[in-house]
C-alpha atoms as a PDB file:
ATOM      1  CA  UNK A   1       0.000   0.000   0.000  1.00  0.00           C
ATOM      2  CA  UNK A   2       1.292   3.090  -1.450  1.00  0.00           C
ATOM      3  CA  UNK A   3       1.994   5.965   1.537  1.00  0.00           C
ATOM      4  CA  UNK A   4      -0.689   8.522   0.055  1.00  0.00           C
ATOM      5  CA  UNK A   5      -3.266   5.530   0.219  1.00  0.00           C
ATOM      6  CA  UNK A   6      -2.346   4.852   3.461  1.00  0.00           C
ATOM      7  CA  UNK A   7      -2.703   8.238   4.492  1.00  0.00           C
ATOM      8  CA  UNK A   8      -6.482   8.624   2.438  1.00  0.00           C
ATOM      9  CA  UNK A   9      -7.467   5.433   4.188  1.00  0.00           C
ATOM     10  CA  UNK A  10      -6.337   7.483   7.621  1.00  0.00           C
ATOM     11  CA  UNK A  11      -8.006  10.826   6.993  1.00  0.00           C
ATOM     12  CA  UNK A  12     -11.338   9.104   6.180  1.00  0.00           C
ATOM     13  CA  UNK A  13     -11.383   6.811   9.160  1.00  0.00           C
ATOM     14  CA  UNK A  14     -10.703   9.959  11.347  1.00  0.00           C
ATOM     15  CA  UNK A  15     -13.929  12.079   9.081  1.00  0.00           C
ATOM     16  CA  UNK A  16     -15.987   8.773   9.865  1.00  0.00           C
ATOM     17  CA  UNK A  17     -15.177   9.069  13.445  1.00  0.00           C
ATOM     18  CA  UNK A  18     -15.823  12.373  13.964  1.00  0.00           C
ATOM     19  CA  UNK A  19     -19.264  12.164  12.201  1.00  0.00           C
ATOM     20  CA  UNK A  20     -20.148   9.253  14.353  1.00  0.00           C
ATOM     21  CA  UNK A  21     -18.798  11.871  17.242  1.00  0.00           C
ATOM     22  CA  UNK A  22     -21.303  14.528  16.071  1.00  0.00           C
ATOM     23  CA  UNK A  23     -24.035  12.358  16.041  1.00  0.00           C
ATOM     24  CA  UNK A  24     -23.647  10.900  19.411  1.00  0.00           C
ATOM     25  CA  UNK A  25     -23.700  14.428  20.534  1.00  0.00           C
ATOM     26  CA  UNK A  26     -26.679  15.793  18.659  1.00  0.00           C
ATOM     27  CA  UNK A  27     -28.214  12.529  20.134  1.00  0.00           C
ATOM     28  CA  UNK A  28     -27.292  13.206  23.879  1.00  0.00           C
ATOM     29  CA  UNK A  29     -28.365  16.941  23.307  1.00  0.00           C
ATOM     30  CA  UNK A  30     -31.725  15.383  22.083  1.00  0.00           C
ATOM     31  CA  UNK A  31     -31.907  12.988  24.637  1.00  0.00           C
ATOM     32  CA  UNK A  32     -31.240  15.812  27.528  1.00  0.00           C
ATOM     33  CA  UNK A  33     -34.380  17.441  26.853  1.00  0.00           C
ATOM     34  CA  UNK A  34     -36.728  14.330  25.317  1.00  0.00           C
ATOM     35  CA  UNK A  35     -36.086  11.521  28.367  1.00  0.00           C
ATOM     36  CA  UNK A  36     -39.001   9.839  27.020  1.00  0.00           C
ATOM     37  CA  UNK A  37     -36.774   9.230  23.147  1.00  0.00           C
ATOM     38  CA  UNK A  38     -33.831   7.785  25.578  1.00  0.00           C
ATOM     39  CA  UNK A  39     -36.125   5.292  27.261  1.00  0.00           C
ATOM     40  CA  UNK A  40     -37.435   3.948  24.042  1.00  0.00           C
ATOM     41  CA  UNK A  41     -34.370   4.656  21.799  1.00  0.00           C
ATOM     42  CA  UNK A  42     -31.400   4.340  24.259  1.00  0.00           C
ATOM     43  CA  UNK A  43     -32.447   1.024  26.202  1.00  0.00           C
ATOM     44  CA  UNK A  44     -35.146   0.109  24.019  1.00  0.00           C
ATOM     45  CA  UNK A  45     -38.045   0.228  26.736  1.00  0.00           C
ATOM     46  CA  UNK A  46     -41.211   1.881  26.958  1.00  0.00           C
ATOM     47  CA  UNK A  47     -42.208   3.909  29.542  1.00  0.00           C
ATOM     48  CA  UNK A  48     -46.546   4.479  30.412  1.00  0.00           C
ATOM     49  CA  UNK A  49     -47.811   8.320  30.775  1.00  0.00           C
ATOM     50  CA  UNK A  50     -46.760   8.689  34.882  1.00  0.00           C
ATOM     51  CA  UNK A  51     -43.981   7.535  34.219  1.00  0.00           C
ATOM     52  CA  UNK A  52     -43.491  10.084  31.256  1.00  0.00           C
ATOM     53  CA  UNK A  53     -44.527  12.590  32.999  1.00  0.00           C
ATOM     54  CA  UNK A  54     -42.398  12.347  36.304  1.00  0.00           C
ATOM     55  CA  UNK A  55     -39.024  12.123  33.818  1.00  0.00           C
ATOM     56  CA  UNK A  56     -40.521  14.988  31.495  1.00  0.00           C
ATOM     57  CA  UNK A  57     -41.255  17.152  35.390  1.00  0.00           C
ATOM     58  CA  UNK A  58     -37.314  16.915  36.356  1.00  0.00           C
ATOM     59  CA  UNK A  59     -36.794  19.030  33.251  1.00  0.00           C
ATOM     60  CA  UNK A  60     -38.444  21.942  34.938  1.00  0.00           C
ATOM     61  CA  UNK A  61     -38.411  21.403  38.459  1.00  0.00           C
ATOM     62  CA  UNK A  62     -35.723  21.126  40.854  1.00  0.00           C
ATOM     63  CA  UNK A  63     -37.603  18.928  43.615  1.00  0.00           C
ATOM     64  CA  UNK A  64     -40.404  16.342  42.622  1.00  0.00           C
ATOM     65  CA  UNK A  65     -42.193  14.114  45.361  1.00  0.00           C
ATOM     66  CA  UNK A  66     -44.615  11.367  43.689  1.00  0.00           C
ATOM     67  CA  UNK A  67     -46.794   9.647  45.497  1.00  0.00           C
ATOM     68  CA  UNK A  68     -47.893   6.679  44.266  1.00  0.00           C
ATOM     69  CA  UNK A  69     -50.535   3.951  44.756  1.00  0.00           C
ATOM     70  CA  UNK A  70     -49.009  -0.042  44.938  1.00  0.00           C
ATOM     71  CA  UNK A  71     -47.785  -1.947  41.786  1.00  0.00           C
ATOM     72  CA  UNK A  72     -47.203   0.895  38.873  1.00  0.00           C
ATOM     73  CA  UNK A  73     -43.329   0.861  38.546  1.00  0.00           C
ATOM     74  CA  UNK A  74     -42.355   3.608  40.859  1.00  0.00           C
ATOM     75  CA  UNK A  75     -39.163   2.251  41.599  1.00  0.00           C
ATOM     76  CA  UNK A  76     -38.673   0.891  37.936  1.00  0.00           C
ATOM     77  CA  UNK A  77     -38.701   4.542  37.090  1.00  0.00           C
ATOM     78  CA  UNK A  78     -36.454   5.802  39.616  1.00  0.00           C
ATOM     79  CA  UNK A  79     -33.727   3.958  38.520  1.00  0.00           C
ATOM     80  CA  UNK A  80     -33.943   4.777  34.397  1.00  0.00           C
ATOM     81  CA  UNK A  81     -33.854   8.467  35.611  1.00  0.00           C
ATOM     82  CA  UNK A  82     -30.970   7.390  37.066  1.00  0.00           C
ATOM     83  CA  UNK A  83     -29.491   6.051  33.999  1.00  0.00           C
ATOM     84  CA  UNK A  84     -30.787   9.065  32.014  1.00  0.00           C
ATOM     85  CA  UNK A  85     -28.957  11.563  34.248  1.00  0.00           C
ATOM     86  CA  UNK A  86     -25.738  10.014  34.014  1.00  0.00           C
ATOM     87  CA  UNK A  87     -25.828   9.333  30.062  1.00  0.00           C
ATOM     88  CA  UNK A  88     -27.291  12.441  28.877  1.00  0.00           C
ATOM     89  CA  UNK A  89     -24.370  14.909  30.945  1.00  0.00           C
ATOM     90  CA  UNK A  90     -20.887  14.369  30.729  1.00  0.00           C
ATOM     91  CA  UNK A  91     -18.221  12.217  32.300  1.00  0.00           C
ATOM     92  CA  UNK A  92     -17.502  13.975  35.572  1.00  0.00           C
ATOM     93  CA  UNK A  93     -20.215  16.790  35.523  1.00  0.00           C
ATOM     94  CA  UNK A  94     -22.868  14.304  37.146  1.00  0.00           C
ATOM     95  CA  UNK A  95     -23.709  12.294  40.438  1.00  0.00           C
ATOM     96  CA  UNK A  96     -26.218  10.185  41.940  1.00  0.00           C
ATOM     97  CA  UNK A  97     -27.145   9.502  44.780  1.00  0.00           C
ATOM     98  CA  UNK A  98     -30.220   6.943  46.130  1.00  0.00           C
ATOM     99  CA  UNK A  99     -30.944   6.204  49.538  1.00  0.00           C
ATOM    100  CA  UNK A 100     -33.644   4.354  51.066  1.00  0.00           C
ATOM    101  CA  UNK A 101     -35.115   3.129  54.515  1.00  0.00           C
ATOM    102  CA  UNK A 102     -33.425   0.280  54.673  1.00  0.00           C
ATOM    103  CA  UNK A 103     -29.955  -1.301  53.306  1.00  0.00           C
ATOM    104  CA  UNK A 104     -31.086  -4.191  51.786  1.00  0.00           C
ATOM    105  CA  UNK A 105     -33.905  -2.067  49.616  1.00  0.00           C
ATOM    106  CA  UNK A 106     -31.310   0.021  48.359  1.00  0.00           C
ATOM    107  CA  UNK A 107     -29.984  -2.676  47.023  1.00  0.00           C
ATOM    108  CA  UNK A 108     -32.575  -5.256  46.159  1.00  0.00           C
ATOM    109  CA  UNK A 109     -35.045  -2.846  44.462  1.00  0.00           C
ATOM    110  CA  UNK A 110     -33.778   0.566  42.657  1.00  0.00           C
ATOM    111  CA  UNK A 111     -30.042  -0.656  42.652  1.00  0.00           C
ATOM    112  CA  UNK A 112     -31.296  -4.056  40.515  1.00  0.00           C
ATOM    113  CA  UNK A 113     -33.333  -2.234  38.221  1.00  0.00           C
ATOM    114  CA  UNK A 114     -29.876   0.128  37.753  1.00  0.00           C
ATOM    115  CA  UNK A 115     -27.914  -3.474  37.437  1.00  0.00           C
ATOM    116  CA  UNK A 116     -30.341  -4.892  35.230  1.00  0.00           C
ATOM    117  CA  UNK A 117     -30.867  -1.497  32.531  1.00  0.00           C
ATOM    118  CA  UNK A 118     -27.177  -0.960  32.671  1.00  0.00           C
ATOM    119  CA  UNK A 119     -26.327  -4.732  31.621  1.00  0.00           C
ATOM    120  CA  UNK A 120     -29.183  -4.695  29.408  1.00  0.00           C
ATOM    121  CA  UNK A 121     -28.591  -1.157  27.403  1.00  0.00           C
ATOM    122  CA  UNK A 122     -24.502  -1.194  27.582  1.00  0.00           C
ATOM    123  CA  UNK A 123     -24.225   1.480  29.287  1.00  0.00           C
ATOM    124  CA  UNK A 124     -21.190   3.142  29.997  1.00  0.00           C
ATOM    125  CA  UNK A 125     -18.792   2.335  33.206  1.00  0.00           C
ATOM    126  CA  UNK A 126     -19.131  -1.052  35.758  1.00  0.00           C
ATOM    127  CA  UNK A 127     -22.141  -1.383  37.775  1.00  0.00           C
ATOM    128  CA  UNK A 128     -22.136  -3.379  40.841  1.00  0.00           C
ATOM    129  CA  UNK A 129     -24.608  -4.223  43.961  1.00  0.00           C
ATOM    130  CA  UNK A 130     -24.666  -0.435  44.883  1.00  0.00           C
ATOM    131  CA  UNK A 131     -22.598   1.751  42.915  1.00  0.00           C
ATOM    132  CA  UNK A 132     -21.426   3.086  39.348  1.00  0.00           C
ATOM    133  CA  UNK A 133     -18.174   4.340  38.224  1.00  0.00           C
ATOM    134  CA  UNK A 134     -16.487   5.151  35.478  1.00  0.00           C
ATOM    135  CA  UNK A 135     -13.192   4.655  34.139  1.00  0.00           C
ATOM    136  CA  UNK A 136     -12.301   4.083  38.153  1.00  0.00           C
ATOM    137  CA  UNK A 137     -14.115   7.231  39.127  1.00  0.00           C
ATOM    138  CA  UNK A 138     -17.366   6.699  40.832  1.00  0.00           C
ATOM    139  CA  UNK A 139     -20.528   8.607  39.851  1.00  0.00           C
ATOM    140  CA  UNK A 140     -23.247   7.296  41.743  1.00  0.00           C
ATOM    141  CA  UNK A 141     -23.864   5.254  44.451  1.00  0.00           C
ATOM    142  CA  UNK A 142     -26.886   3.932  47.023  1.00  0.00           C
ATOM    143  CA  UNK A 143     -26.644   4.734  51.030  1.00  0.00           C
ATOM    144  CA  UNK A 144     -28.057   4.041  54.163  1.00  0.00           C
ATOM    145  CA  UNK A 145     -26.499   6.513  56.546  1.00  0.00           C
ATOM    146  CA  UNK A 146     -28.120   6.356  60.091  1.00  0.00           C
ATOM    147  CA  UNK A 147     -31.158   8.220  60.523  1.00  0.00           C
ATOM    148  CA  UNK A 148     -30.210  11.263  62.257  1.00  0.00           C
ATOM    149  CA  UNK A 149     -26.789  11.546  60.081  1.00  0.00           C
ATOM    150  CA  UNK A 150     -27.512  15.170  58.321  1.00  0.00           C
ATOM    151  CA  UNK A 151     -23.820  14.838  57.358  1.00  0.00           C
ATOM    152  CA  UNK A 152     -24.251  11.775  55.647  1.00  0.00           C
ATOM    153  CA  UNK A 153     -23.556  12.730  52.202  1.00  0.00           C
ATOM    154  CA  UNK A 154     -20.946  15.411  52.561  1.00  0.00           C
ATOM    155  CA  UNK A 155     -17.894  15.523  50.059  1.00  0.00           C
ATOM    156  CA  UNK A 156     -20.114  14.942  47.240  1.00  0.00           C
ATOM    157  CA  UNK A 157     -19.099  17.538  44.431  1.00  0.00           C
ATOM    158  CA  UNK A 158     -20.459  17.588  41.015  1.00  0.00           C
ATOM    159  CA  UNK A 159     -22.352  20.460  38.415  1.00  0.00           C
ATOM    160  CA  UNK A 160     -25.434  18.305  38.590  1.00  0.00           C
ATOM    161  CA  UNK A 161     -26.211  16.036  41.527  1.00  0.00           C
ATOM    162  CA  UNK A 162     -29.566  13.779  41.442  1.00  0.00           C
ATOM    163  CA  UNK A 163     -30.792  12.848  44.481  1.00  0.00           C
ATOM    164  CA  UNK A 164     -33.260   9.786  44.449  1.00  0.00           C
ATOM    165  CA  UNK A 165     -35.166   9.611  47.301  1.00  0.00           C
ATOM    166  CA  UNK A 166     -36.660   5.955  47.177  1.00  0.00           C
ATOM    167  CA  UNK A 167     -39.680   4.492  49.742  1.00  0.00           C
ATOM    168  CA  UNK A 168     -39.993   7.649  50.652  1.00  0.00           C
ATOM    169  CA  UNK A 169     -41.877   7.746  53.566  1.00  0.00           C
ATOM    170  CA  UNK A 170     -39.342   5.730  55.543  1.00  0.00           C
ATOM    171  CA  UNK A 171     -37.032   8.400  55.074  1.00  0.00           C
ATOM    172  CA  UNK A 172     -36.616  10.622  58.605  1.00  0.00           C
ATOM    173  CA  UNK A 173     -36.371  14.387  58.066  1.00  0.00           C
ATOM    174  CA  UNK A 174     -32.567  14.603  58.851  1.00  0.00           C
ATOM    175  CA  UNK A 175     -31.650  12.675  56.379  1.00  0.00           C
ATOM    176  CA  UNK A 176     -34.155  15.205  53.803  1.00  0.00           C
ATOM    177  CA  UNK A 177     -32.180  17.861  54.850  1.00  0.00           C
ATOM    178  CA  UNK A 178     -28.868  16.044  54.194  1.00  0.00           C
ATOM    179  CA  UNK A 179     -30.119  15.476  50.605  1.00  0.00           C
ATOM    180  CA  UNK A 180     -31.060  19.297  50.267  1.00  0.00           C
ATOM    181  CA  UNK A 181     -28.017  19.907  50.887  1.00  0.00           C
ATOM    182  CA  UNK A 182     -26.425  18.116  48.162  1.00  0.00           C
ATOM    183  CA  UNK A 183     -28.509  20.477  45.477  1.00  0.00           C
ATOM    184  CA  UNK A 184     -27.840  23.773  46.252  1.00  0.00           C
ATOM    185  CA  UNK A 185     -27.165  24.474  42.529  1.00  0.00           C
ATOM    186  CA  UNK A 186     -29.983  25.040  39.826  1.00  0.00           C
ATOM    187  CA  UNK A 187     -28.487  21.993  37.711  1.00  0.00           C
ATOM    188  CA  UNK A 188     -29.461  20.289  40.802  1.00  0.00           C
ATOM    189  CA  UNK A 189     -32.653  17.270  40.982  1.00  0.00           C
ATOM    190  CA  UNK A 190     -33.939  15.557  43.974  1.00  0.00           C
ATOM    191  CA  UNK A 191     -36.762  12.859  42.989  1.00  0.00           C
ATOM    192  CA  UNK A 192     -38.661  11.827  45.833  1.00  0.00           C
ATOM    193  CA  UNK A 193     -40.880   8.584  45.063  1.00  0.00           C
ATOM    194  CA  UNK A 194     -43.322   6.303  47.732  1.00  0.00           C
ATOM    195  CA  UNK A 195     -46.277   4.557  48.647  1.00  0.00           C
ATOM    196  CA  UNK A 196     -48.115   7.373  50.672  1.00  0.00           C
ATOM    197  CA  UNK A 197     -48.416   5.267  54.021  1.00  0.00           C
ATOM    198  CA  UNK A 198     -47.849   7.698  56.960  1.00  0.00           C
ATOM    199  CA  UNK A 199     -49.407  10.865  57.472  1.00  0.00           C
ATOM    200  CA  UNK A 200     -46.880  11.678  60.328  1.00  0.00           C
ATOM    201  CA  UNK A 201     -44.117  11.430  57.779  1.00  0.00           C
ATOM    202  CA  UNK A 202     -41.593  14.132  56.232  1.00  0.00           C
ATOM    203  CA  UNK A 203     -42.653  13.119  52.755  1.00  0.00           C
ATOM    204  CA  UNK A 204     -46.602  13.790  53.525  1.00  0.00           C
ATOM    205  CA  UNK A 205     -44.622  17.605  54.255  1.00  0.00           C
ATOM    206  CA  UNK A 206     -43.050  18.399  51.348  1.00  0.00           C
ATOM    207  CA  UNK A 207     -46.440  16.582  49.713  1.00  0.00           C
ATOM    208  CA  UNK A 208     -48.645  19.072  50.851  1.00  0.00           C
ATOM    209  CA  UNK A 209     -49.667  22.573  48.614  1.00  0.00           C
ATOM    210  CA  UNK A 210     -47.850  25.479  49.273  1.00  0.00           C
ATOM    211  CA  UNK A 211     -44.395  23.775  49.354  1.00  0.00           C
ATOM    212  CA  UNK A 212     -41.704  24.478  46.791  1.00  0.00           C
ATOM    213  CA  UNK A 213     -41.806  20.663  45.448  1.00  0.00           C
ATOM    214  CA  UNK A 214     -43.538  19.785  41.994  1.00  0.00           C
ATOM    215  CA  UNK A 215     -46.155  17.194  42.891  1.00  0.00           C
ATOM    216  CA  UNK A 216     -47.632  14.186  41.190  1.00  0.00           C
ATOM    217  CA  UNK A 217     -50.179  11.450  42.125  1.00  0.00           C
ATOM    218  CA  UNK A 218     -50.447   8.149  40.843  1.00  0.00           C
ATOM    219  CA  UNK A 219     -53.639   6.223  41.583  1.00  0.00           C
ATOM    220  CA  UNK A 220     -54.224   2.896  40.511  1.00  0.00           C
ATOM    221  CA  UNK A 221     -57.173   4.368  38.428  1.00  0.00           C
ATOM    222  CA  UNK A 222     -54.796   5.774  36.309  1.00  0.00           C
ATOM    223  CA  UNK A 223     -53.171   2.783  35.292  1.00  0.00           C
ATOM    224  CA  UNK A 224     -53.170   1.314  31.835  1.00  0.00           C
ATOM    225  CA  UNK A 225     -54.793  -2.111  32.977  1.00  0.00           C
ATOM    226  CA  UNK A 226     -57.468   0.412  34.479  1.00  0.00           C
ATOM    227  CA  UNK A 227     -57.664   3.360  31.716  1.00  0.00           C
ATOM    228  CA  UNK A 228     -57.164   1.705  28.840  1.00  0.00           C
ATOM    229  CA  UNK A 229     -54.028   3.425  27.949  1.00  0.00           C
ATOM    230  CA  UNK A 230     -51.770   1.017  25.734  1.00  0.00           C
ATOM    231  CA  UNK A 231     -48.948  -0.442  26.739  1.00  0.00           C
ATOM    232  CA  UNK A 232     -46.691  -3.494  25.471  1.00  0.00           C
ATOM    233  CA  UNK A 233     -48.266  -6.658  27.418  1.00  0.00           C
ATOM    234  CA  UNK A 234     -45.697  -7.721  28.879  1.00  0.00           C
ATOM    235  CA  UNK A 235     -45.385  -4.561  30.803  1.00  0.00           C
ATOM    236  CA  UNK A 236     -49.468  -5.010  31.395  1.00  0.00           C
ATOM    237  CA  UNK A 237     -48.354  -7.633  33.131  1.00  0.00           C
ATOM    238  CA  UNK A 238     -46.090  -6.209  35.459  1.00  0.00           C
ATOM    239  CA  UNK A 239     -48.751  -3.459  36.345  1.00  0.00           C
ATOM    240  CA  UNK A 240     -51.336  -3.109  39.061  1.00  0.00           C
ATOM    241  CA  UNK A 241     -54.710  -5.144  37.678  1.00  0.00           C
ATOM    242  CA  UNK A 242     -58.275  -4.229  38.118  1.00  0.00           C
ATOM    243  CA  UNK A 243     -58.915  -7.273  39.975  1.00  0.00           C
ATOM    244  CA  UNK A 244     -56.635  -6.445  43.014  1.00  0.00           C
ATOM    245  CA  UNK A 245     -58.345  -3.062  42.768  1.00  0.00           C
ATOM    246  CA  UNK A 246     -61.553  -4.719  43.205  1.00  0.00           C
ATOM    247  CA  UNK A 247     -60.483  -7.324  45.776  1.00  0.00           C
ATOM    248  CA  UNK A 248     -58.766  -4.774  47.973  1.00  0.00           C
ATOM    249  CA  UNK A 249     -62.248  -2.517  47.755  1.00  0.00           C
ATOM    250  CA  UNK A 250     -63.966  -5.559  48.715  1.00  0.00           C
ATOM    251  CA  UNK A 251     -61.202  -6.641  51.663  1.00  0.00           C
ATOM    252  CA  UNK A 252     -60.551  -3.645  52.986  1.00  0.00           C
ATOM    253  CA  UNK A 253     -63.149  -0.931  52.334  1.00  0.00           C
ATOM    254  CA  UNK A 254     -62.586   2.458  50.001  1.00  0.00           C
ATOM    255  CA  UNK A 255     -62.496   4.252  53.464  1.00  0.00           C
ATOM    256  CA  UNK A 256     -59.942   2.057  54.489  1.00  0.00           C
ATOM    257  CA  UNK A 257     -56.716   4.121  55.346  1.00  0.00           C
ATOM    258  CA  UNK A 258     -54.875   1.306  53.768  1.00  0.00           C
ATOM    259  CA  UNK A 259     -56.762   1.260  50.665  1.00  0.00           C
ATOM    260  CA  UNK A 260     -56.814   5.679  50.309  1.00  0.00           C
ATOM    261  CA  UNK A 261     -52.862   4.828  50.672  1.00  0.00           C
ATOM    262  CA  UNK A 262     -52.232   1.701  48.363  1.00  0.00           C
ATOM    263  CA  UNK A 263     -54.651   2.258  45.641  1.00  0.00           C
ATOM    264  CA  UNK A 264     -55.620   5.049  45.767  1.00  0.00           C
ATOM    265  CA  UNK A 265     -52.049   6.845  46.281  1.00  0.00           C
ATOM    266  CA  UNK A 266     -52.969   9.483  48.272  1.00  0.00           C
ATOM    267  CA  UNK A 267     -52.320  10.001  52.439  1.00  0.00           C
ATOM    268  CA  UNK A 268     -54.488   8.778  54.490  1.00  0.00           C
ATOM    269  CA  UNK A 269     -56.078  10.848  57.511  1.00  0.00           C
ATOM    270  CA  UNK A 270     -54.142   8.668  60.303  1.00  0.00           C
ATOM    271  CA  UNK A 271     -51.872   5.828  59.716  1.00  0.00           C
ATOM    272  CA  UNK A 272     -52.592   2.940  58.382  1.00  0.00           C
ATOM    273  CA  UNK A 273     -50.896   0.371  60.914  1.00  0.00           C
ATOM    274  CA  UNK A 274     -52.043   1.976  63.605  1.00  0.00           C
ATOM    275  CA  UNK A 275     -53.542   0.025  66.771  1.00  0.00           C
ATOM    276  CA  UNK A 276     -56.094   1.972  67.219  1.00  0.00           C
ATOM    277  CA  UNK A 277     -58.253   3.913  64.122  1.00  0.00           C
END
């Protein structure tokens, strides 16, 4: 091969990688401001109209709290906003952080739908049971930190930090504050998600109107399997069912504080587990 071929061959593998550069980044730009096009074109999933719409909110809104009746995919959710977050900014300019009541569910529910999407979409970096990095430097990770820690995430340091705020209502109010604290810039996110159980709770605070959080509802009547919206069946499947609507109306009562909280995804009036109604 003659040494101006060679050098041809060169200078159009370098044009064909820098169009393929260019178009990554007009897709990431896209993808920034359309989370719904990264769900169904970046890990090939679809994603139902809550579900839309709490991705679509974090656009505008610097603190979201959904509430959110049993069996619709809150968690599910939670973690591709995770995903989105880190693969729509750049290498270094993001960070997320999850925490949840209890060790084991930060690990055994958001943290293995962030396994599962990453294996699943190839996502950049290494995954494992409760953190991401990389190329060796970590950019998100899921905690625990005792319940009156308000220190517990200090040292984190990044242009746009997402707080996920999973189970929600298990979380105590110093650890809220420790999350605030984390997103004192406007490129800032926290995402508050949870089965509205406890009345008595910091999340049925920030819940309420007249806070500065963006609020959303989820009721099991707004379900696909109960609206009529369409979805792919297998994620019908997956997805609260009019049946357990009905048998839980049945069981329990509609004035039921456990129903008003698990189907109907709003607070009730008193807790639900209480000894005494």
């Amino acid at each position: 091969m003659t040494l101006d071929r060679l050098t041809t061959l060169r200078e159009l593998h370098r044009l064909k990688a820098e169009r393929e550069r260019q178009a990554a980044q007009v897709r990431i730009q896209r993808y920034r401001t359309d989370p719904t096009a990264w769900i169904n074109e970046r890990i090939n999933e679809f994603a139902w109209s809550k579900q839309r719409e709490i991705m679509a909110s974090l656009l505008d809104h610097r603190r979201v709290a959904v509430r959110s009746c049993h069996g619709v995919g809150k968690s599910h959710i939670a973690s591709r906003v995770a995903g989105w977050w880190l693969d729509v900014h750049e290498p270094g300019e993001a960070f997320v952080v999850t925490t949840a009541p209890t060790f084991p569910q930060v690990r055994a529910i958001l943290w293995r739908y962030i396994r599962q999407m990453h294996k699943r979409a190839g996502l950049i970096g290494k995954v494992n049971q409760t953190e991401w990095s990389v190329d060796g430097e970590l950019v998100a990770f899921g905690r625990k930190p005792a319940d009156h820690d308000e220190a517990a995430f200090q040292g984190i340091h990044a242009r746009r930090v997402l707080v996920i705020i999973d189970e929600a209502c298990g979380i105590p109010e110093q650890l809220w504050i420790a999350a605030d604290a984390l997103t004192t810039n406007d490129g800032c996110r926290i995402l508050a998600i949870g089965n509205p159980d406890n009345p008595s709770t910091h999340f049925k605070q920030v819940s309420e109107r007249g806070t500065n959080w963006h609020k959303i509802r989820i009721s099991a009547f707004d379900s696909p399997n109960l609206t009529g919206e369409q979805v792919p069946p297998e994620l019908a499947e997956m997805l609260i069912s009019r049946g357990w609507v009905e048998e839980k109306a049945e069981e329990w009562g509609t004035d039921n504080p456990i129903y008003v909280s698990k189907v109907l995804g709003e607070f009730p009036t008193q807790d639900p587990f209480a000894v005494v109604r």
